[in-house]
Protein backbone atom coordinates (compact mmCIF):
# COMPACT_ATOMS: atom_id res chain seq x y z
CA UNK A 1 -38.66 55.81 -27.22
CA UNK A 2 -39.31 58.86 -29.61
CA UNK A 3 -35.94 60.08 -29.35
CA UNK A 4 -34.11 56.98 -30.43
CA UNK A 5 -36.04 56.95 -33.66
CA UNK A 6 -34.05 59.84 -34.88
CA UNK A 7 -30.78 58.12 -34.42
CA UNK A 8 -29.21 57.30 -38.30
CA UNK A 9 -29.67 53.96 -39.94
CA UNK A 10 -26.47 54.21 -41.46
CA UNK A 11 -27.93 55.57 -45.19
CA UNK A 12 -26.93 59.05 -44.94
CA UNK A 13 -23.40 57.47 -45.25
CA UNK A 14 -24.13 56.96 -48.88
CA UNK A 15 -23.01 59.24 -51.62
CA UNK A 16 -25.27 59.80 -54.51
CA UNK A 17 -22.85 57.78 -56.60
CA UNK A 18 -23.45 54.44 -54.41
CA UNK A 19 -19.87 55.59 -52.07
CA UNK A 20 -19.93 54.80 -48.29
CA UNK A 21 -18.68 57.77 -46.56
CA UNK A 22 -18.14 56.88 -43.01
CA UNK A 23 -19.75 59.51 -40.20
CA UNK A 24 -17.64 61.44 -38.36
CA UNK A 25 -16.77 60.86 -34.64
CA UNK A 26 -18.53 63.19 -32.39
CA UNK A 27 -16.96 63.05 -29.67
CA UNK A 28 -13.33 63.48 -29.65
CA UNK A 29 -12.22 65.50 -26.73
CA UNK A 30 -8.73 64.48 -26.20
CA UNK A 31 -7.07 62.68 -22.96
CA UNK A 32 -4.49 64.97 -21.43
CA UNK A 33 -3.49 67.22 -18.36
CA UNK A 34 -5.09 70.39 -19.58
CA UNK A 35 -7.93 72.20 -18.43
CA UNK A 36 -9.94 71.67 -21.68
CA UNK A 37 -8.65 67.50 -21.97
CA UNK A 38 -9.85 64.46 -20.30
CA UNK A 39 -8.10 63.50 -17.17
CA UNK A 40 -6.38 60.21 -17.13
CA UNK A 41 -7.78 58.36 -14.30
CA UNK A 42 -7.54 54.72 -13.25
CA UNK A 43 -10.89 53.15 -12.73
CA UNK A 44 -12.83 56.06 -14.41
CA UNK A 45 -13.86 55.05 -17.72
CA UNK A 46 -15.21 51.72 -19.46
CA UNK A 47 -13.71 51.10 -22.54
CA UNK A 48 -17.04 49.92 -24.88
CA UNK A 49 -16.56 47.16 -28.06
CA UNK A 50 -18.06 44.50 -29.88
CA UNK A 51 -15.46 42.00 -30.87
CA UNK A 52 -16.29 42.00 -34.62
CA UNK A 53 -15.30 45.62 -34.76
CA UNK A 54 -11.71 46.47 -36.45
CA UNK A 55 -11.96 50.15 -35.02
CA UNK A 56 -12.92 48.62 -31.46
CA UNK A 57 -10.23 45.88 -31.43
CA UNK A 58 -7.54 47.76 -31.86
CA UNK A 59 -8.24 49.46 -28.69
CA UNK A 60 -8.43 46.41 -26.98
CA UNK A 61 -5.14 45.24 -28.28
CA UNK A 62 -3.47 48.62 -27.41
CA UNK A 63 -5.00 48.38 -23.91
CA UNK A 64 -3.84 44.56 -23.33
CA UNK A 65 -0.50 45.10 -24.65
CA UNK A 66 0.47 48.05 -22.83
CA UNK A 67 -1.20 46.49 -19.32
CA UNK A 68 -4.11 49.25 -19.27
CA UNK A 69 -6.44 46.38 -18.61
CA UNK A 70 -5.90 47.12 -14.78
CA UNK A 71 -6.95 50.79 -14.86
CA UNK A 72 -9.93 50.73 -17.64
CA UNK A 73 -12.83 48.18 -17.46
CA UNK A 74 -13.95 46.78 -20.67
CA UNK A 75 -17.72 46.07 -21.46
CA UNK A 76 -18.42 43.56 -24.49
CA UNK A 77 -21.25 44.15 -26.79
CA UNK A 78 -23.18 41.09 -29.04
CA UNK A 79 -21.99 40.75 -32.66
CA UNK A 80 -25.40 40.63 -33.68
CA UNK A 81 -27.18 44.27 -34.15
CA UNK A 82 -30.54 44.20 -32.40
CA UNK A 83 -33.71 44.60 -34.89
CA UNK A 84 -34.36 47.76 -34.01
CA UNK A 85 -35.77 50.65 -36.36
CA UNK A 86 -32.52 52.35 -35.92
CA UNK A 87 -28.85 50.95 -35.23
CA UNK A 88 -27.35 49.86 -32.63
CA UNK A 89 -25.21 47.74 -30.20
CA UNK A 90 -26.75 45.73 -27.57
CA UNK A 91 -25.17 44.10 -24.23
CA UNK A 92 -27.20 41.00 -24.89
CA UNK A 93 -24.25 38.62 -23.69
CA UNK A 94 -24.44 39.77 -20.14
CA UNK A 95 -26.49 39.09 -17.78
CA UNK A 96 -30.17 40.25 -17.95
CA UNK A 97 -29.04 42.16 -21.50
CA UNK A 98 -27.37 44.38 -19.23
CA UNK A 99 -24.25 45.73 -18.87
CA UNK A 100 -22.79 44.91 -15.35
CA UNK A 101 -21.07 48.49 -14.90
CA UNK A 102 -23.50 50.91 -16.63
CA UNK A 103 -26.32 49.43 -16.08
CA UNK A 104 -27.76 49.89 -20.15
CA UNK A 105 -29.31 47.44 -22.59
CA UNK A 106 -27.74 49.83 -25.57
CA UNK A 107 -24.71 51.62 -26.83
CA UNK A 108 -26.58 54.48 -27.67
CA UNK A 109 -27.66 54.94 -23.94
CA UNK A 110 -24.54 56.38 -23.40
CA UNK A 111 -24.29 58.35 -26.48
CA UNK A 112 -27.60 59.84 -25.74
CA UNK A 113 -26.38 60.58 -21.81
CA UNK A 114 -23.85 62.95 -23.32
CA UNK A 115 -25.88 64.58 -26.33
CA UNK A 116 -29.95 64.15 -26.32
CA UNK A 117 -29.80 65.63 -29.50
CA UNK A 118 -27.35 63.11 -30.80
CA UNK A 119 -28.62 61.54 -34.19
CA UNK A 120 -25.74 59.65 -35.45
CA UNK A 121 -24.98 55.64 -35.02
CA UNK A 122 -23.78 54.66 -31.87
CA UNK A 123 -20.00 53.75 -32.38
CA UNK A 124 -17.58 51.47 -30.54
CA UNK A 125 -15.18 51.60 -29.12
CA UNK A 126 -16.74 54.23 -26.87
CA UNK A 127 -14.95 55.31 -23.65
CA UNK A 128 -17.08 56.29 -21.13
CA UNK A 129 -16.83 57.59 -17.88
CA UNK A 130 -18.48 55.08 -15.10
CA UNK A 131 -20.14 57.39 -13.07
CA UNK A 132 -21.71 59.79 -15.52
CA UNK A 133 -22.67 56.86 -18.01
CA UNK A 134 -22.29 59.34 -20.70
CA UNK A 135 -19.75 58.75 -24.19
CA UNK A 136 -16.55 61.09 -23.90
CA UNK A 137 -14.31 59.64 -26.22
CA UNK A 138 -15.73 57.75 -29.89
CA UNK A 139 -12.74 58.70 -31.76
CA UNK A 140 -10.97 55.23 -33.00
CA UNK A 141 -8.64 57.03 -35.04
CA UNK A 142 -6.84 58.47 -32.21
CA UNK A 143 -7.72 56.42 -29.39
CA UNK A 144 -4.68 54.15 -29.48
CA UNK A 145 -2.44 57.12 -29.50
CA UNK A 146 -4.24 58.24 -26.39
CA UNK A 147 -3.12 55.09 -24.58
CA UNK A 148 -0.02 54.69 -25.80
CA UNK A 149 1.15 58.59 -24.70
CA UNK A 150 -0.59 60.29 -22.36
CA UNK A 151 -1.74 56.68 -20.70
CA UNK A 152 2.07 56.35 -20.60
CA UNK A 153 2.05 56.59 -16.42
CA UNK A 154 -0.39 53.76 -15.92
CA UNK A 155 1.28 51.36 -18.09
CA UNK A 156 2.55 48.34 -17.00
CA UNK A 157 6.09 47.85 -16.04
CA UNK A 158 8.26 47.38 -19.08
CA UNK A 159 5.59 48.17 -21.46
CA UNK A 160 6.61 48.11 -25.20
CA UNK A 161 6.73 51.62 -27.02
CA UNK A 162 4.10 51.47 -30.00
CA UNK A 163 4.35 54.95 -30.83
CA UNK A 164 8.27 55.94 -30.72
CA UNK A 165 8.77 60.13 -30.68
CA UNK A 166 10.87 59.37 -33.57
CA UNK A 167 8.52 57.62 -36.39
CA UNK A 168 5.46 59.55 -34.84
CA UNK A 169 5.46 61.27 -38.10
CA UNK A 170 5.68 58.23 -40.48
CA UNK A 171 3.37 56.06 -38.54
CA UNK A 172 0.62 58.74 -38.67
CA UNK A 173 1.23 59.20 -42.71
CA UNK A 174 0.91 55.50 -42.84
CA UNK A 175 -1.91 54.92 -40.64
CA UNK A 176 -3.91 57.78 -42.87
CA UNK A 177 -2.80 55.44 -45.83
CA UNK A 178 -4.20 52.36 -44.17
CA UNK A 179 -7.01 53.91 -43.14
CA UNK A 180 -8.55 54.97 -46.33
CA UNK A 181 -7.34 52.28 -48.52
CA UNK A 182 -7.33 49.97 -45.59
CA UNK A 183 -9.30 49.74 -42.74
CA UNK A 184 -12.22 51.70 -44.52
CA UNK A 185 -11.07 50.37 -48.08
CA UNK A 186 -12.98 47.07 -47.39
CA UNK A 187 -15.92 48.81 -46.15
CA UNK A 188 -16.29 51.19 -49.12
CA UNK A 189 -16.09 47.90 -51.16
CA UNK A 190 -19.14 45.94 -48.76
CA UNK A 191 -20.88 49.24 -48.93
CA UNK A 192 -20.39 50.78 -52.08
CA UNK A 193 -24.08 50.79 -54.02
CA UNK A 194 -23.03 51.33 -57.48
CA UNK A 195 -20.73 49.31 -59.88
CA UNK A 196 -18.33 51.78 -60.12
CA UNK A 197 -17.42 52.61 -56.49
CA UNK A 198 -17.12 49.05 -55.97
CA UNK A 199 -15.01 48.44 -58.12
CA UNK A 200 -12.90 51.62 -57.61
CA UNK A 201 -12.74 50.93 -53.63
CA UNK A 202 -11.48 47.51 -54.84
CA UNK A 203 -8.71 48.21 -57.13
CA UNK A 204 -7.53 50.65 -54.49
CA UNK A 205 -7.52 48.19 -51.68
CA UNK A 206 -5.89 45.75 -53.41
CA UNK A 207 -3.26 48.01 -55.53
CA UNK A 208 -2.36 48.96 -51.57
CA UNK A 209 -2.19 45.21 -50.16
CA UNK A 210 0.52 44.93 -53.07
CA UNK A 211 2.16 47.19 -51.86
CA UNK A 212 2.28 46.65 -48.25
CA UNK A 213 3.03 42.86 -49.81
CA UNK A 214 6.03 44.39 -51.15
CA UNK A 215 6.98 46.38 -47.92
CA UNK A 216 7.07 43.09 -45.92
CA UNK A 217 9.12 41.28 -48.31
CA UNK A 218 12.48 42.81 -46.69
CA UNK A 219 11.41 43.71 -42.88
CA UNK A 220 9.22 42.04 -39.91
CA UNK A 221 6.55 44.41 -39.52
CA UNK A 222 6.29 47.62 -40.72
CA UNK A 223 8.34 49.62 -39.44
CA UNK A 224 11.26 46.99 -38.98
CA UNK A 225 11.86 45.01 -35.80
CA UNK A 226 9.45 46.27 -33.60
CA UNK A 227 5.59 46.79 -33.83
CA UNK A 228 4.16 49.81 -33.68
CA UNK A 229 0.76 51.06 -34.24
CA UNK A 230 0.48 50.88 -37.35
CA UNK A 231 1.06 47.14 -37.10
CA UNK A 232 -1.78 46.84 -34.89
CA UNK A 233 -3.98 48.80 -37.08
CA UNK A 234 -3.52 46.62 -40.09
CA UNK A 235 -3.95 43.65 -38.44
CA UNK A 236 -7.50 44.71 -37.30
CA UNK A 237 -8.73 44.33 -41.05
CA UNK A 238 -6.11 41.21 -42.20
CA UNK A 239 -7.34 39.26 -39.53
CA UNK A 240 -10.77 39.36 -40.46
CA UNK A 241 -10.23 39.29 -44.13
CA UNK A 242 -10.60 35.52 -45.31
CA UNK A 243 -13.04 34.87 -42.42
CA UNK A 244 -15.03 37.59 -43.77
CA UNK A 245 -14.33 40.88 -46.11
CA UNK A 246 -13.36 38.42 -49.01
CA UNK A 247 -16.78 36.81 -49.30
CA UNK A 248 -19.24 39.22 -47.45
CA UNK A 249 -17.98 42.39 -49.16
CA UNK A 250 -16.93 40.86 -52.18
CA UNK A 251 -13.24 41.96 -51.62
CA UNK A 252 -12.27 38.47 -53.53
CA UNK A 253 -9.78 39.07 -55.65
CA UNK A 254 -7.15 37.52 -53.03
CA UNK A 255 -7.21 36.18 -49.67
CA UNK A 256 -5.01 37.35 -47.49
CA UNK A 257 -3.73 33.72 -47.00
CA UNK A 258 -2.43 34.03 -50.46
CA UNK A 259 -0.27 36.68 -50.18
CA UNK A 260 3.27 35.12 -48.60
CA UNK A 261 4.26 38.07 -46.68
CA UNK A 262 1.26 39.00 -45.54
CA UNK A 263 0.11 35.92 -44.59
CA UNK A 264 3.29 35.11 -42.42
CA UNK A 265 3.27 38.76 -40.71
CA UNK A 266 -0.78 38.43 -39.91
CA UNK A 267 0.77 34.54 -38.34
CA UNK A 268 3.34 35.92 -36.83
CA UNK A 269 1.17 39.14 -35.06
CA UNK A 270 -1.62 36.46 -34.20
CA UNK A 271 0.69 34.93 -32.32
CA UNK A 272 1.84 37.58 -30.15
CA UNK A 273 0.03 38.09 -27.10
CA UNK A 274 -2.66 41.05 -27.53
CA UNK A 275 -3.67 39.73 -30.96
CA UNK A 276 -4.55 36.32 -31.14
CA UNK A 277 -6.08 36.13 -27.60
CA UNK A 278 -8.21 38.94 -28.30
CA UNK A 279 -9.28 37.68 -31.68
CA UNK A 280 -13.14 36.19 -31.65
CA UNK A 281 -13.64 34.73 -34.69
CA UNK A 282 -17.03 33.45 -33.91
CA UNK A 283 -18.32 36.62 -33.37
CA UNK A 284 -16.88 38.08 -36.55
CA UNK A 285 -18.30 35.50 -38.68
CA UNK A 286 -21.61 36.06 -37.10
CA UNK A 287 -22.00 39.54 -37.48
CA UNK A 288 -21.09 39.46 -41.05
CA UNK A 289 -22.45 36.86 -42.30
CA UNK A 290 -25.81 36.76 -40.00
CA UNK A 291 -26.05 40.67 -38.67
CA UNK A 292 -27.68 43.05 -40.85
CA UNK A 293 -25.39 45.87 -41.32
CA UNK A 294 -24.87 49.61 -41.47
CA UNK A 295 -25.94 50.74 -44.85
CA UNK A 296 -29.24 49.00 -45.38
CA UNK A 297 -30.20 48.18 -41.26
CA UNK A 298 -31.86 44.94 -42.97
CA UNK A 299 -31.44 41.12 -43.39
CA UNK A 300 -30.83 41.78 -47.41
CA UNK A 301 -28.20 39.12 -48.31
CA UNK A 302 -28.56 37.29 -45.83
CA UNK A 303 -29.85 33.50 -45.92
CA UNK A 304 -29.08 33.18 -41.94
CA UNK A 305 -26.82 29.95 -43.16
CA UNK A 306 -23.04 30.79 -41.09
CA UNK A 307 -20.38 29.51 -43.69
CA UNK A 308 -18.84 26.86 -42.33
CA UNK A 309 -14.93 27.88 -43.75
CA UNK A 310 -12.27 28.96 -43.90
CA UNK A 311 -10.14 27.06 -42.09
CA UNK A 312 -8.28 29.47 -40.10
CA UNK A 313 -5.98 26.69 -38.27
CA UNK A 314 -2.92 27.96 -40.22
CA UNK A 315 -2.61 31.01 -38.17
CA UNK A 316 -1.22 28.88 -35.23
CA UNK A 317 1.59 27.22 -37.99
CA UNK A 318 5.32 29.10 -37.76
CA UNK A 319 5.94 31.70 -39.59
CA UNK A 320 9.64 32.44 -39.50
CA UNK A 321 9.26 36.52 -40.01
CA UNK A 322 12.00 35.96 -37.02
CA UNK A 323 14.46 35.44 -39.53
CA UNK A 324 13.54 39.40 -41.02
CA UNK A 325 14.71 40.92 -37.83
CA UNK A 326 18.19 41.61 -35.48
CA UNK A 327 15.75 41.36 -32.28
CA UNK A 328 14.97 37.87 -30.13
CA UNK A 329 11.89 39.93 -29.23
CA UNK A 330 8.94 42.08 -30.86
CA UNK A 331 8.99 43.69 -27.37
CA UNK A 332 9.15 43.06 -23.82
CA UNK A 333 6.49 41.54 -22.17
CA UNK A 334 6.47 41.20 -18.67
């Protein structure tokens, strides 16, 4: 159709010297009791991902952990981006190429339900209310907090606290860190479409994983005994690291597998309910290995060969962070 012509291929996300500069969320109307918020409402919205997203599985994580699963439906797009002249997420993997719920072939359906104008990518995750099929919530960077406060009386019983009042302000501070040098940090290297942002994305990301090396060295996760959401938000990108960022963005100077704290926290989170069992690493190697991606919207790169490696079996060995911590548990789970 016309209309979805105009929606971005993911270029004007390019600086003119070769940076990736991510879009910004559109909509971010906030989940509350207020007159201008989103009402929290058991079986109202469908919580939209792909499982090779870090942004999107972090929601998913948030949502399993804290029992949400009961109260917001969850509809799985294909790792593989449709060849379309624009991008996008398709719902390939259900039946028909439909999603069951919503009834559309597309993410940006939705996105286009809620702004006909709208000219950006379609994002995930993506809540979206079930009966108006429209996009209210795309932003990632605060939809965890969402769940984990104002969620807080549809949790399940005994449902961990991943965002304690008391280290609200440190875990945002570090989340920004993680973010930028992070989460994004391994994007802006994949991305990056000059020499010199590469390799300044890269010396940043890595000069950070040092660090957070470092921070590990003494406590279980980062902020001590317990995980929090910052803990969750790391993981998103160390989990797919070897399997992908280190050879597919070039982010090679270490794996993740040889860094000794990091490599027994990511074990030691993979094996916590949530994390591993939401973890798809099939569909991450597919999409970035096989799936074009957001800056060019083409097959450049790609040979369509899936690498065979690495062998991720040594996430299921013991880790013994345990002995880093006072607690028995991470958290209660019930």
């Amino acid at each position: 159709m016309p209309e979805k012509q105009q929606l971005s291929s993911g270029n004007k996300e390019l600086s003119k010297d070769g940076a990736f500069n991510r879009q910004k969320n559109r909509f971010t109307t906030p989940f509350g009791n207020g007159a201008d918020e989103l009402p929290v409402e058991a079986g109202r919205y469908r919580l939209l991902w792909s499982a090779v997203c870090p942004w999107a599985h972090r929601s998913v994580i948030v949502r399993r952990i804290l029992g949400l699963e009961r109260v917001i439906s969850l509809g799985t797009a294909s790792p593989m981006r449709p060849q379309l002249p624009y991008v996008d997420w398709e719902f390939s993997l259900d039946d028909e190429g439909v999603d069951p719920v919503l009834g559309i072939r597309y993410m940006s359906e939705v996105y286009k339900n809620a702004d006909p104008d709208y000219s950006g990518r379609p994002t995930v995750p993506a809540m979206v209310d079930e009966k108006e099929k429209k996009v209210v919530n795309n932003d990632y960077f605060r939809l965890t907090n969402y769940f984990e406060t104002v969620w807080s009386p549809l949790h399940k019983e005994n449902a961990p606290d991943l965002y304690p009042e008391h280290l609200r302000e440190e875990i945002d501070s570090l989340n920004d860190v993680i973010f930028h040098d992070v989460n994004n940090g391994v994007y802006k290297c994949g991305f990056a479409q000059s020499q010199e942002a590469y390799e300044q994305a890269y010396d940043t990301l890595f000069a950070r994983l040092d660090e957070l090396e470092m921070r590990l060295s003494n406590q279980r996760f980062l902020f001590g005994d317990y995980i929090t959401d910052s803990d969750v938000r790391l993981y998103a990108t160390l989990i797919r690291f070897d399997a992908a960022y280190y050879s597919a963005f070039k982010t090679n100077r270490n794996r993740i597998v040889d860094f000794p704290n990091l490599w027994g926290y990511l074990r030691d989170l993979y094996q916590t309910p949530g994390f591993g069992d939401t973890t798809d690493f099939d569909a991450i190697k597919k999409h970035y290995h096989l799936s074009h991606h957001i800056a060019s919207n083409d097959q450049k790169g790609h040979n369509n060969i899936l690498p065979k490696g690495p062998d991720l079996s040594g996430l299921e060995t013991e880790h013994h962070r345990q002995a880093l911590s006072n607690k028995e548990e991470k958290f209660l789970i019930h």
